[in-house]
Protein backbone atom coordinates (compact mmCIF):
# COMPACT_ATOMS: atom_id res chain seq x y z
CA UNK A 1 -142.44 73.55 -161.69
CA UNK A 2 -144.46 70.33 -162.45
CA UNK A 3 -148.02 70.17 -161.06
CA UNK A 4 -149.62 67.81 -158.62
CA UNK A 5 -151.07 64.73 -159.74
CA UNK A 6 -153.04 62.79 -157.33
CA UNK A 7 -153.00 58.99 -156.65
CA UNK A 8 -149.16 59.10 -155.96
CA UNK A 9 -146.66 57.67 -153.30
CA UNK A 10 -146.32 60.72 -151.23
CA UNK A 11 -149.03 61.60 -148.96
CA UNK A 12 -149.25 64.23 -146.31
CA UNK A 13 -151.53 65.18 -143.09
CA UNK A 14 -151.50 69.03 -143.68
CA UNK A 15 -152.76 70.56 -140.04
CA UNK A 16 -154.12 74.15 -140.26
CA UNK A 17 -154.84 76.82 -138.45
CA UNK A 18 -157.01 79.58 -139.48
CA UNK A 19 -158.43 83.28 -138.26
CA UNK A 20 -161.20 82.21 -136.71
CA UNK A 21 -163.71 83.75 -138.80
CA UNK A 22 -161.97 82.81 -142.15
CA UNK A 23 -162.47 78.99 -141.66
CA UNK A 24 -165.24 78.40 -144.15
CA UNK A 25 -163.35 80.08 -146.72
CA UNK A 26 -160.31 78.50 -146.48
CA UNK A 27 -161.51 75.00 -146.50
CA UNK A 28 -163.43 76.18 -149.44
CA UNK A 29 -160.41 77.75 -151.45
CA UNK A 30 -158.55 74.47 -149.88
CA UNK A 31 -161.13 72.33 -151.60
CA UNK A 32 -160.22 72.95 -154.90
CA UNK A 33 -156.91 71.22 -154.88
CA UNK A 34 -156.77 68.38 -157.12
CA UNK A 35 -156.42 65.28 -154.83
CA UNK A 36 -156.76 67.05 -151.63
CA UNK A 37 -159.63 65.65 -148.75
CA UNK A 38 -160.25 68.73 -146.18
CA UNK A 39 -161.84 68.12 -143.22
CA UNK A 40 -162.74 70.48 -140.20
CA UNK A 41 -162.13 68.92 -136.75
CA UNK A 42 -162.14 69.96 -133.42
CA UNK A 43 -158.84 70.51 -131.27
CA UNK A 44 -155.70 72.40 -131.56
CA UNK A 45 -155.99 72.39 -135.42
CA UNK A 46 -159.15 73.75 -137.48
CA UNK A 47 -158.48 71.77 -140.51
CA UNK A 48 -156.72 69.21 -142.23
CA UNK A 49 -155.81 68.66 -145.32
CA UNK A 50 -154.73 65.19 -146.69
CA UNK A 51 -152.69 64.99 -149.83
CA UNK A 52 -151.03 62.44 -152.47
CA UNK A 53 -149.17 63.57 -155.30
CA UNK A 54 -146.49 61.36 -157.64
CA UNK A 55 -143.11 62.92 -155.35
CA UNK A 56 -142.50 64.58 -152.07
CA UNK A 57 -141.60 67.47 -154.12
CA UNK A 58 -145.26 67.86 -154.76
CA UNK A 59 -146.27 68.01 -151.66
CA UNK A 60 -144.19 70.37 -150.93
CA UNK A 61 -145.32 72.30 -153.85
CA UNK A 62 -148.44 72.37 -152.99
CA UNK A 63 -147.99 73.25 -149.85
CA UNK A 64 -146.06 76.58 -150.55
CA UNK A 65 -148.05 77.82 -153.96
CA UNK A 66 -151.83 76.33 -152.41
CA UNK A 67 -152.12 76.63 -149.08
CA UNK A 68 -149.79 78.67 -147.02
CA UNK A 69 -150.38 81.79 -149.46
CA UNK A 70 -154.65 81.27 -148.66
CA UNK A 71 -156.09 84.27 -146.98
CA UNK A 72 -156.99 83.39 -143.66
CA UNK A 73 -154.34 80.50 -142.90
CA UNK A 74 -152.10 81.08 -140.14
CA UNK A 75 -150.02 78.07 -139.32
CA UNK A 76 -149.27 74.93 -141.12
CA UNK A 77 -148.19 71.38 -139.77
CA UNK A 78 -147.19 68.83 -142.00
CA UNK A 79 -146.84 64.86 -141.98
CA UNK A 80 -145.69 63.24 -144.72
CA UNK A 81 -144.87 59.43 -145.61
CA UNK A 82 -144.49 57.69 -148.46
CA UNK A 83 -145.97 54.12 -149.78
């Protein structure tokens, strides 16, 4: 499958949910995804992840090999739109 390149016309708001003592690890492991900003907030959500990649396909990509399989995430939202 082709990787991720950042800077691309698909973007994504990728809302997480964590164990609550895994947060710091995941954002991290979560960190380390090439075009990916991760932020902690408060609310409903403990993190989110924004994305851009070249296709939707990427995202989605990234979504299933990067950050659903992290130890310690437990839910995933996703927004997408494209420029």
């Amino acid at each position: 499958m082709a990787e991720h390149h950042p800077g691309g016309v698909a973007h994504a708001y990728v809302l997480i949910n964590t164990e609550p003592a895994r947060t710091e690890a995941v954002i991290e492991r979560l960190s380390a995804i090439p075009g990916a900003r991760v932020r902690e907030v408060l609310g409903p959500y403990d993190i989110v992840v924004e994305l851009e990649a070249d296709a939707p396909e990427y995202v989605t990509q990234i979504l299933r090999e990067k950050i659903r399989p992290v130890p310690g995430v437990t839910s995933t939202v996703t927004c997408t739109w494209m420029e």
